[in-house]
Protein backbone atom coordinates (compact mmCIF):
# COMPACT_ATOMS: atom_id res chain seq x y z
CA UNK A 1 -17.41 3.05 -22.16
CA UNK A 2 -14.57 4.73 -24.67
CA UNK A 3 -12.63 7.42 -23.95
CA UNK A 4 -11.69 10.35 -26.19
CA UNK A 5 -8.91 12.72 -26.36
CA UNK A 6 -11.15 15.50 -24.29
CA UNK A 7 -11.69 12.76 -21.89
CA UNK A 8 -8.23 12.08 -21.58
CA UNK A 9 -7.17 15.66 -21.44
CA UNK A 10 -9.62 16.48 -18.70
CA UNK A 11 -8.45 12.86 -16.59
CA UNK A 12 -4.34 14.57 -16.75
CA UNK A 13 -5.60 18.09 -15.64
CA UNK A 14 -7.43 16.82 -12.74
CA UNK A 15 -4.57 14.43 -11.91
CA UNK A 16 -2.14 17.38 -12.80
CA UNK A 17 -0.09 15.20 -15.30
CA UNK A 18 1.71 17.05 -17.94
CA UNK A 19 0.91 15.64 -21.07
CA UNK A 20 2.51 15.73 -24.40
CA UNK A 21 -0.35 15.70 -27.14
CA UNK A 22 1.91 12.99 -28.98
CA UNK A 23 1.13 10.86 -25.75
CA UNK A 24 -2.47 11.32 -25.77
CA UNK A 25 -3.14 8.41 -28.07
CA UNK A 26 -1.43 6.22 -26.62
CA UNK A 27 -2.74 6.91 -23.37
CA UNK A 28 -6.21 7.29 -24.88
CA UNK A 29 -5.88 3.57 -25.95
CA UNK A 30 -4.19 2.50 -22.31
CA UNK A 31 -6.85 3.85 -20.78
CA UNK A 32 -9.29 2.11 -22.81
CA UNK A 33 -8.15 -1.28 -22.55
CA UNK A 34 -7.82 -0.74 -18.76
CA UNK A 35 -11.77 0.29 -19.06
CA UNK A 36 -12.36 -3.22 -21.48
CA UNK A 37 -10.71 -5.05 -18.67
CA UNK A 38 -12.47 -4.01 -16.12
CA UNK A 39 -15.87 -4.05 -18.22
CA UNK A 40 -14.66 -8.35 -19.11
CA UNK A 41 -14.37 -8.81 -15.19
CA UNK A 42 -17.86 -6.80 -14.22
CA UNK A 43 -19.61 -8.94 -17.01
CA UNK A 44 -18.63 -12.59 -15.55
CA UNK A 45 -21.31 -14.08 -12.67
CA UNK A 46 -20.08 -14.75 -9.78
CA UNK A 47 -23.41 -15.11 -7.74
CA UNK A 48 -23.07 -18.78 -6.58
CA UNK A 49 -18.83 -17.65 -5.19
CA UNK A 50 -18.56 -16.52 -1.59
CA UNK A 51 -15.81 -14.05 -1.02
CA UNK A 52 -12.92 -14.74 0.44
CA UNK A 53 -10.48 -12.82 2.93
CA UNK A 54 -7.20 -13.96 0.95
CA UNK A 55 -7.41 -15.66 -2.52
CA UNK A 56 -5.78 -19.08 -1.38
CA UNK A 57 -7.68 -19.06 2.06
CA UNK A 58 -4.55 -20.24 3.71
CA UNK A 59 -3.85 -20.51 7.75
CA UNK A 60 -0.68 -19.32 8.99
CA UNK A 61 1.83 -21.27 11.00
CA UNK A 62 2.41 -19.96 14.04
CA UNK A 63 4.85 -20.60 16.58
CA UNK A 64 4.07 -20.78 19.74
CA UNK A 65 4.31 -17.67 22.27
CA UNK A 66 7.11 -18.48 24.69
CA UNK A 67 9.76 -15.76 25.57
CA UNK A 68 13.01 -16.45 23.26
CA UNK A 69 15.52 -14.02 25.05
CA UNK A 70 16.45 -12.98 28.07
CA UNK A 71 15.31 -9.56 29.57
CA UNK A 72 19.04 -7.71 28.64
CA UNK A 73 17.88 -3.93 29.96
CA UNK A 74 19.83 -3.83 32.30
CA UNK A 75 22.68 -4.56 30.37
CA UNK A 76 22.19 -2.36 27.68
CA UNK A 77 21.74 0.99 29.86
CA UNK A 78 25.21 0.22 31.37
CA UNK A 79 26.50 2.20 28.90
CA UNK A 80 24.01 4.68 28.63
CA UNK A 81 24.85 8.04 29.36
CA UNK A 82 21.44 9.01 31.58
CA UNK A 83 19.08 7.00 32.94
CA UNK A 84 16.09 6.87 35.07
CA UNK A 85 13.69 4.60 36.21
CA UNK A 86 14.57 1.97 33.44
CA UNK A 87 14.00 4.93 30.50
CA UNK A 88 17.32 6.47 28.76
CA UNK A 89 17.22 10.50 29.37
CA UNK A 90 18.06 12.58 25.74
CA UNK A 91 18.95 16.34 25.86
CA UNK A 92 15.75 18.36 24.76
CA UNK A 93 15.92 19.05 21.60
CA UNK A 94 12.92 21.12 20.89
CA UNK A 95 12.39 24.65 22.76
């Protein structure tokens, strides 16, 4: 499938891009190859590939889940100007 300039003109007024018509060819052609590309990658078989979640299928190390630090709240709201219940109070800001 080629494009043509009315093609192109009607793709940047529905995507609301200002066009200059000196940039219309070349963004006639872009779009074109983009199209070819696409068209190349449709046309090879892939019917004996299973899909895959990530394209080199590998695991993740993970580390294992042990707590690293120390519970500091307390600490912190020290210096907190208001608190309550373990939450820090903030003026309202919103009326």
């Amino acid at each position: 499938m080629a494009l043509d300039r009315s093609d192109v003109e009607k793709i940047a007024h529905l995507a609301r891009l200002g066009l200059n018509d000196a940039d219309i060819p070349r963004t006639t052609d872009a779009l074109n190859n983009i199209l070819g590309l696409v068209d190349q990658m449709q046309a090879v078989d892939t019917s004996g590939i299973e899909p895959l979640a990530h394209p080199l299928e590998a695991s993740q190390r993970l580390r294992a889940d042990v707590v690293t630090e120390r519970n500091q709240r307390d600490t912190y709201q020290a210096i907190a100007p208001a608190v309550q219940n373990g939450l820090y109070l903030v003026p309202k800001v919103i009326e």
